[in-house]
N, C-alpha and C. Protein backbone atom coordinates (compact mmCIF):
# COMPACT_ATOMS: atom_id res chain seq x y z
N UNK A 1 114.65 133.42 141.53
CA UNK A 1 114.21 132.41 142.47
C UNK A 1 114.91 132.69 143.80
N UNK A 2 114.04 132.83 144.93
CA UNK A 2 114.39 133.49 146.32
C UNK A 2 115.35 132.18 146.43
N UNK A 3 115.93 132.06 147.61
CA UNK A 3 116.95 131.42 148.07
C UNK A 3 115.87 130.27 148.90
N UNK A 4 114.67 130.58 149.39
CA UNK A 4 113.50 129.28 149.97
C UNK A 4 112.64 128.88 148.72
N UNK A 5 112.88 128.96 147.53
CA UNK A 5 112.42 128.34 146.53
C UNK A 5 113.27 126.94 146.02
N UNK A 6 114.84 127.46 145.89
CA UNK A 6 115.61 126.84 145.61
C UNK A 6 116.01 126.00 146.55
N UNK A 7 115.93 125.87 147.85
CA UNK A 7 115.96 124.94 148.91
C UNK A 7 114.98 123.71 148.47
N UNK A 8 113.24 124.31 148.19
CA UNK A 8 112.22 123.95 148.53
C UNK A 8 112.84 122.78 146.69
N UNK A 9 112.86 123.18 146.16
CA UNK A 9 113.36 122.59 144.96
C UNK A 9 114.12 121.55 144.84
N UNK A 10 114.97 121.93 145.66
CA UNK A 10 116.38 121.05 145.75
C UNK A 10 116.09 119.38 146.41
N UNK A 11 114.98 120.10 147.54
CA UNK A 11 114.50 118.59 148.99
C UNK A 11 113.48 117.76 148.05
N UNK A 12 112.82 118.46 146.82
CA UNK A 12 111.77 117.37 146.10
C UNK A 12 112.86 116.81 144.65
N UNK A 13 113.67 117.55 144.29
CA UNK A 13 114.56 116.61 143.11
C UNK A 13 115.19 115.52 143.92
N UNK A 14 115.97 115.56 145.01
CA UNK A 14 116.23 114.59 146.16
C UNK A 14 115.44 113.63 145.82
N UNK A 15 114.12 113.65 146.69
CA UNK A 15 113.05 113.21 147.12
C UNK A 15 112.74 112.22 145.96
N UNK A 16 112.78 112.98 144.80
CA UNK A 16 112.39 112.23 143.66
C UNK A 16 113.13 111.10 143.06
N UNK A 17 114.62 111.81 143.53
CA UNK A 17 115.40 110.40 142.91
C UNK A 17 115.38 109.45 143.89
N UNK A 18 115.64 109.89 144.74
CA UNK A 18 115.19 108.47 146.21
C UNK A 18 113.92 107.76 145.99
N UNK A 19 112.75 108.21 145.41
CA UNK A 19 111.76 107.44 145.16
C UNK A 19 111.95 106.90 143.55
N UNK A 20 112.84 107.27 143.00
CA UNK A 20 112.79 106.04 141.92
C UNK A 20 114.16 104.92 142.04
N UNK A 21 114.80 105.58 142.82
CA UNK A 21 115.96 104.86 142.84
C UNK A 21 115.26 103.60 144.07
N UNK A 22 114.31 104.17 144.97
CA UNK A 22 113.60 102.98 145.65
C UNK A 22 112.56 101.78 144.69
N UNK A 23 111.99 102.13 143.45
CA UNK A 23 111.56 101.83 142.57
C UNK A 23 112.61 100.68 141.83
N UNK A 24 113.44 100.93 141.78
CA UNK A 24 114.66 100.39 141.31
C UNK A 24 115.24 99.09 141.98
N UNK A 25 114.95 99.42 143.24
CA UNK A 25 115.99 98.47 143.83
C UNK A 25 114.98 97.45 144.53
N UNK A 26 113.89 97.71 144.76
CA UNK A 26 112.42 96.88 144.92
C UNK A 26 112.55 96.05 143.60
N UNK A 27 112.62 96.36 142.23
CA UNK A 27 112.34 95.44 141.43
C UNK A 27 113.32 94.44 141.48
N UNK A 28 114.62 94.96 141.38
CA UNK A 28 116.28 94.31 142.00
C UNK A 28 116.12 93.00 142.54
N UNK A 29 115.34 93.76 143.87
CA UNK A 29 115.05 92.53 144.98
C UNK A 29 113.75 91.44 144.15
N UNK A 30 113.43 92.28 144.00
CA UNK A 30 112.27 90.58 143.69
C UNK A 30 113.02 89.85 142.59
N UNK A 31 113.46 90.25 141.71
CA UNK A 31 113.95 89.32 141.01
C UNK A 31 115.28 88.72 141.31
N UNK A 32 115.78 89.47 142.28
CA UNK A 32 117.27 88.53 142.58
C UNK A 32 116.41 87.06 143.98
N UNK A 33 115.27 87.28 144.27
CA UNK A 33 114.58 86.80 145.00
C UNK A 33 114.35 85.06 144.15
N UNK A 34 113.42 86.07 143.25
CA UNK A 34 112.56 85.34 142.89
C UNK A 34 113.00 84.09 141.60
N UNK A 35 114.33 85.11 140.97
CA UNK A 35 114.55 84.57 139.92
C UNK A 35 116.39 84.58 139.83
N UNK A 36 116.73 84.67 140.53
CA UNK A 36 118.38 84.43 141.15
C UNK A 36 118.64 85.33 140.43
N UNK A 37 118.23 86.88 140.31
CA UNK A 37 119.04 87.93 139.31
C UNK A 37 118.54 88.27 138.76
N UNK A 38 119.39 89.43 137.56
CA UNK A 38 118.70 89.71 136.42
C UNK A 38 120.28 90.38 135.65
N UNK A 39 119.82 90.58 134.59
CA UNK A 39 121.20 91.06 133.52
C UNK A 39 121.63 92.47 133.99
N UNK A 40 122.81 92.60 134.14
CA UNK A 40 123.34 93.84 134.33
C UNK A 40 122.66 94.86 133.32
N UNK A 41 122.94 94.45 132.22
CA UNK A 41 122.52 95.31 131.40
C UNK A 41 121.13 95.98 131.82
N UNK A 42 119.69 95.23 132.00
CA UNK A 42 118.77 95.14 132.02
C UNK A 42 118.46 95.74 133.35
N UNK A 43 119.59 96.05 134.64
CA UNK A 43 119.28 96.52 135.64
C UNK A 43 120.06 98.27 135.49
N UNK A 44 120.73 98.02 134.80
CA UNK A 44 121.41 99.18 134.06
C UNK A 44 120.28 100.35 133.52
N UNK A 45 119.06 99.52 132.52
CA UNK A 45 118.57 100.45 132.03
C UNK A 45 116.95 100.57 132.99
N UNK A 46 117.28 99.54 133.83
CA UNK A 46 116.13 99.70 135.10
C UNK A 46 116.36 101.21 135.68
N UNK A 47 117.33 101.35 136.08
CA UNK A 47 117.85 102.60 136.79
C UNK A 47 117.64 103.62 136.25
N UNK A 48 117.94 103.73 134.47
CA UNK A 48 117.34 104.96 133.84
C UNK A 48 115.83 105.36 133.49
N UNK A 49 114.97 104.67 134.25
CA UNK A 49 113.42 104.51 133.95
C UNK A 49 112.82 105.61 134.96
N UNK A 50 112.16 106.74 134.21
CA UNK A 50 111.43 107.87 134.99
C UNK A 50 110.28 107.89 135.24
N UNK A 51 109.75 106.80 134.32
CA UNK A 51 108.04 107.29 134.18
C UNK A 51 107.58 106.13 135.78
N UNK A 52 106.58 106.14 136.25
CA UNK A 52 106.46 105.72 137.67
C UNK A 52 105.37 104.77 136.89
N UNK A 53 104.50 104.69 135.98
CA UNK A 53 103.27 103.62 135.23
C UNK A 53 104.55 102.54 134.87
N UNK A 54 105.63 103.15 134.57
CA UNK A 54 106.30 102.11 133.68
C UNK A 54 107.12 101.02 134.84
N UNK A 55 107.66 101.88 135.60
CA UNK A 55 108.22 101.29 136.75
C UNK A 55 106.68 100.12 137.95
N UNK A 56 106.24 100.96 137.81
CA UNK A 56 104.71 99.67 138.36
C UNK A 56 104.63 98.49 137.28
N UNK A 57 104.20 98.70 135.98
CA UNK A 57 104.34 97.76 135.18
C UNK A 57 105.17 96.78 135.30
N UNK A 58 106.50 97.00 135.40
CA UNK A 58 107.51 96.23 135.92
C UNK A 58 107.42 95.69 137.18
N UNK A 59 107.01 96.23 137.96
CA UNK A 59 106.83 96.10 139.52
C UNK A 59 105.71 94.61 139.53
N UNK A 60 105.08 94.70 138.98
CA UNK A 60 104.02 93.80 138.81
C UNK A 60 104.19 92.87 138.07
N UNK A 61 104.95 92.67 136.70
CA UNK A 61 105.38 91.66 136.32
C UNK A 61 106.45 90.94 137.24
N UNK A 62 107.18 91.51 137.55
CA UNK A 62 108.13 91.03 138.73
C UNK A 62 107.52 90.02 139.81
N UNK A 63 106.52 90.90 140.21
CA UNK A 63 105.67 90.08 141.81
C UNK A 63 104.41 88.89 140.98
N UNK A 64 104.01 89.13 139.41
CA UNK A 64 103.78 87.86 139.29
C UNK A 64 104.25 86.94 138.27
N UNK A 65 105.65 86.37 138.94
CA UNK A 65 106.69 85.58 138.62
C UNK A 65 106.75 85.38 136.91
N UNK A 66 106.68 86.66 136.31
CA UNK A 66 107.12 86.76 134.40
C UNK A 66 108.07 87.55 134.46
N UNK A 67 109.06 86.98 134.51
CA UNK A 67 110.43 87.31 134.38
C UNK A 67 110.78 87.73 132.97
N UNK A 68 110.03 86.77 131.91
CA UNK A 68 110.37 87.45 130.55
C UNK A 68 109.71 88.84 130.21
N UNK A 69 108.43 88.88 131.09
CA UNK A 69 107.62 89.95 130.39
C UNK A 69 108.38 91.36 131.19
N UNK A 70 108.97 90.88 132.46
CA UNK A 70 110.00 92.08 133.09
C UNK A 70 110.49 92.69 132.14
N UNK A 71 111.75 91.83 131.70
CA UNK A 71 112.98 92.13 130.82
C UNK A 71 112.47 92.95 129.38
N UNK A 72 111.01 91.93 128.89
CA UNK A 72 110.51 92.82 127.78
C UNK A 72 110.28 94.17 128.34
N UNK A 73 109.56 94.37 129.01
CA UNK A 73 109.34 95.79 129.37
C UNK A 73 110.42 96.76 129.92
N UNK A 74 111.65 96.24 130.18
CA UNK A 74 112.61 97.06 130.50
C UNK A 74 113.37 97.50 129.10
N UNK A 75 113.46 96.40 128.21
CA UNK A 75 114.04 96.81 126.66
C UNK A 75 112.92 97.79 125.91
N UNK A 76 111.84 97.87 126.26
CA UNK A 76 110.86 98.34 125.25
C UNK A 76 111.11 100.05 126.11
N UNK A 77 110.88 100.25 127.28
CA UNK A 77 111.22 101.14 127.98
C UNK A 77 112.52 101.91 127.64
N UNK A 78 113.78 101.49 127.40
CA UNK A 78 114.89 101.76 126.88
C UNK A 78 114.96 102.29 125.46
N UNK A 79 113.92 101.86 124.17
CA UNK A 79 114.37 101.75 123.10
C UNK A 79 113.08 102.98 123.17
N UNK A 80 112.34 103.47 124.04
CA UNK A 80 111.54 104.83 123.87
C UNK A 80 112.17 105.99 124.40
C-alpha cells in the first residue's frame, strides 16, 4: 500500500468515527433533552454501536419521545 493509499485510508477511518461518534452524541442530546438523561451504562453501549440502520432506529425512537423502546434497542444491539 503506496504511502497516498494509506493517507487516503487513514482521513475515511477518521471520518467514520466522527460520523458515528456524531451519531452518538445526537442521540445523547435528545434524550438528555427530552428525557433528563439516560443510563451510563446504556450510553456506554450507545458508543459501541457500528451499524448506522441501528443507530437511526434509535435516532427515531429518541425524536418520537419512546424512551423505553430507545433503551430496548440499545440492550438488544449490545447482546448481538
Amino acid at each position: 500500500m503506496d504511502l497516498r493509499s494509506r493517507i487516503e485510508a487513514s482521513y475515511k477511518r477518521i471520518a467514520q468515527e466522527a460520523y458515528d461518534k456524531g451519531y452518538a452524541d445526537s442521540i445523547k442530546d435528545i434524550m438528555d433533552l427530552r428525557f433528563g438523561g439516560m443510563p451510563d451504562e446504556s450510553l456506554a453501549a450507545l458508543r459501541e454501536i457500528k451499524d448506522v440502520a441501528v443507530m437511526r432506529s434509535i435516532q427515531n425512537a429518541a425524536l418520537s419521545w419512546d424512551r423505553d423502546e430507545v433503551l430496548t434497542l440499545i440492550a438488544q444491539s449490545r447482546s448481538a
